[in-house]
C-alpha atoms as a PDB file:
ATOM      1  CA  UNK A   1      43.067  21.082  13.739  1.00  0.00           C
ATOM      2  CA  UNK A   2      40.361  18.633  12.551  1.00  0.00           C
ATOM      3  CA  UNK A   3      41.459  18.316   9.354  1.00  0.00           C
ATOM      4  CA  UNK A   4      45.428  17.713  10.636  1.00  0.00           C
ATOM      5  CA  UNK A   5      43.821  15.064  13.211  1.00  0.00           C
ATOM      6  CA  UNK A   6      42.061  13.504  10.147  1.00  0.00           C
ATOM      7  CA  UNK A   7      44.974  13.896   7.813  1.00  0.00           C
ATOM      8  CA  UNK A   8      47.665  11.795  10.511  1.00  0.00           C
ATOM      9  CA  UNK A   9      45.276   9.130  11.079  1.00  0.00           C
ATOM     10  CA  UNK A  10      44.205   8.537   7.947  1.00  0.00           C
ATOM     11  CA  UNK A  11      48.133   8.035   6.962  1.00  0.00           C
ATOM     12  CA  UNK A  12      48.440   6.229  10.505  1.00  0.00           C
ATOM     13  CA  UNK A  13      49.700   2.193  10.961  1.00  0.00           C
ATOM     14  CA  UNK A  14      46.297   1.623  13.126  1.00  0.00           C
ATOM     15  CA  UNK A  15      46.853  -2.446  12.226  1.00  0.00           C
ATOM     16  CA  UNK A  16      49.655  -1.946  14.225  1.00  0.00           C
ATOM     17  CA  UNK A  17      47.767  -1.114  17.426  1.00  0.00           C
ATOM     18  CA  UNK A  18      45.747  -3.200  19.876  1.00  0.00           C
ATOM     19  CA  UNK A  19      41.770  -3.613  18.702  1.00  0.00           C
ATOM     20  CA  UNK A  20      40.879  -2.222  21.828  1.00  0.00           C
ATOM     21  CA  UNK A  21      42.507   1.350  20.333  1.00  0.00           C
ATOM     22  CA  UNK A  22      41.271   0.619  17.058  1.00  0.00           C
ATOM     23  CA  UNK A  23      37.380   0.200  18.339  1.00  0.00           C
ATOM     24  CA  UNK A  24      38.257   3.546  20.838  1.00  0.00           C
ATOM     25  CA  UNK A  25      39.059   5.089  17.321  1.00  0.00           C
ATOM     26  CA  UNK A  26      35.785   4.017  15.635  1.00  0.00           C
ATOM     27  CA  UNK A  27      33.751   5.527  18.571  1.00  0.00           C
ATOM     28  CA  UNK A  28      35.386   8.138  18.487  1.00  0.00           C
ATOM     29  CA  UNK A  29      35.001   8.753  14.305  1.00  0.00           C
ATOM     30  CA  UNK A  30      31.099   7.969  14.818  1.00  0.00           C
ATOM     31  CA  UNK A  31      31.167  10.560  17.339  1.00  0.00           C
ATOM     32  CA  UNK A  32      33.184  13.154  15.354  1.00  0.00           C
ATOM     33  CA  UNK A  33      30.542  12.337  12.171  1.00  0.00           C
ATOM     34  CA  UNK A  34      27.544  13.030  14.616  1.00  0.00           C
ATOM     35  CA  UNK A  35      29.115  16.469  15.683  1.00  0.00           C
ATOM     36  CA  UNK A  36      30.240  17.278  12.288  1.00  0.00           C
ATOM     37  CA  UNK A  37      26.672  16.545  10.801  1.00  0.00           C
ATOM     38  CA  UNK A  38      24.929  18.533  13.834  1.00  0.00           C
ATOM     39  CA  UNK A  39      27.706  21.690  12.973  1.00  0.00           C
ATOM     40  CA  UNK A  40      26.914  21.652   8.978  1.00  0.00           C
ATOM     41  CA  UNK A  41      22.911  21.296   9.623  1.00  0.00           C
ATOM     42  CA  UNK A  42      23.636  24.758  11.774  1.00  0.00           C
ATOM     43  CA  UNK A  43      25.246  26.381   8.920  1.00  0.00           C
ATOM     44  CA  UNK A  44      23.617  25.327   6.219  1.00  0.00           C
ATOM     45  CA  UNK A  45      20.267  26.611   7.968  1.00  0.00           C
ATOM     46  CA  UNK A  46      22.179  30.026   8.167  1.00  0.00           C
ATOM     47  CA  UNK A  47      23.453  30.287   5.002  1.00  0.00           C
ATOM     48  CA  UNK A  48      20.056  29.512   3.554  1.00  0.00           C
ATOM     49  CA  UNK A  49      18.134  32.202   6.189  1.00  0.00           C
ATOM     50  CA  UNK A  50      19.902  34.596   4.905  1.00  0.00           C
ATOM     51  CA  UNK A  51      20.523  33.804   1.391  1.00  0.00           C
ATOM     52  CA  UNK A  52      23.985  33.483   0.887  1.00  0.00           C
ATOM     53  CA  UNK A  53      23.528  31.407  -1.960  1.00  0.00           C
ATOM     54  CA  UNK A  54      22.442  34.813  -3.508  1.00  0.00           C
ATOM     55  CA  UNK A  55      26.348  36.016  -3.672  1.00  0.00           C
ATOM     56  CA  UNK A  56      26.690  33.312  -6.357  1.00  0.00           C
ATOM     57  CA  UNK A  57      23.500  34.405  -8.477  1.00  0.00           C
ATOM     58  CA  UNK A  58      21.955  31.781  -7.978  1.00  0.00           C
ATOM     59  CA  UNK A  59      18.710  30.617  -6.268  1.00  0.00           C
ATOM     60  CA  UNK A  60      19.132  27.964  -4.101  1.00  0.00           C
ATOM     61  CA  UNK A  61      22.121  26.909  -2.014  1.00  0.00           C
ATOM     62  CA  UNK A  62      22.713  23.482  -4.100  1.00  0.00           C
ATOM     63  CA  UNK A  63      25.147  24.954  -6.283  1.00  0.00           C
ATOM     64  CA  UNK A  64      27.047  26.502  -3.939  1.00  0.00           C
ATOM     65  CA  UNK A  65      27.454  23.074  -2.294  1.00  0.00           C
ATOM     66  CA  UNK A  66      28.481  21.105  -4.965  1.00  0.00           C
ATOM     67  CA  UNK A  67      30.826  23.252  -6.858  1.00  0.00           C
ATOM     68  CA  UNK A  68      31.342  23.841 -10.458  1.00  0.00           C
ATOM     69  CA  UNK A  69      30.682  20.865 -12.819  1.00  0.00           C
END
């Protein structure tokens, strides 16, 4: 659902609404960011407890964040 929110405003005419909605938007991004950032700092402490970076063979979780190449 996050990602569909995301995905319509992001192709969304916001210069066609009122700056009051525009600034209600912003707030509510920054707000989104915070909770998003709180979430993957919850994860990421899990995944590292318990070493799931280990599935991957490797020994840290930094590879497993950034991908291949």
């Amino acid at each position: 659902m996050v990602l569909a929110g995301l995905g319509w405003l992001a192709g969304a005419d916001v210069a066609s609404v009122p700056a009051g909605v525009q600034a209600e938007c912003l707030r509510g991004l920054k707000r989104a960011l915070s909770v998003h950032a709180a979430a993957r700092a919850r994860v990421l402490a899990a995944f590292t407890a318990q070493g799931g970076y280990e599935d991957d063979g490797v020994r840290h979780e930094a590879p497993v964040l950034t991908g291949p190449g």
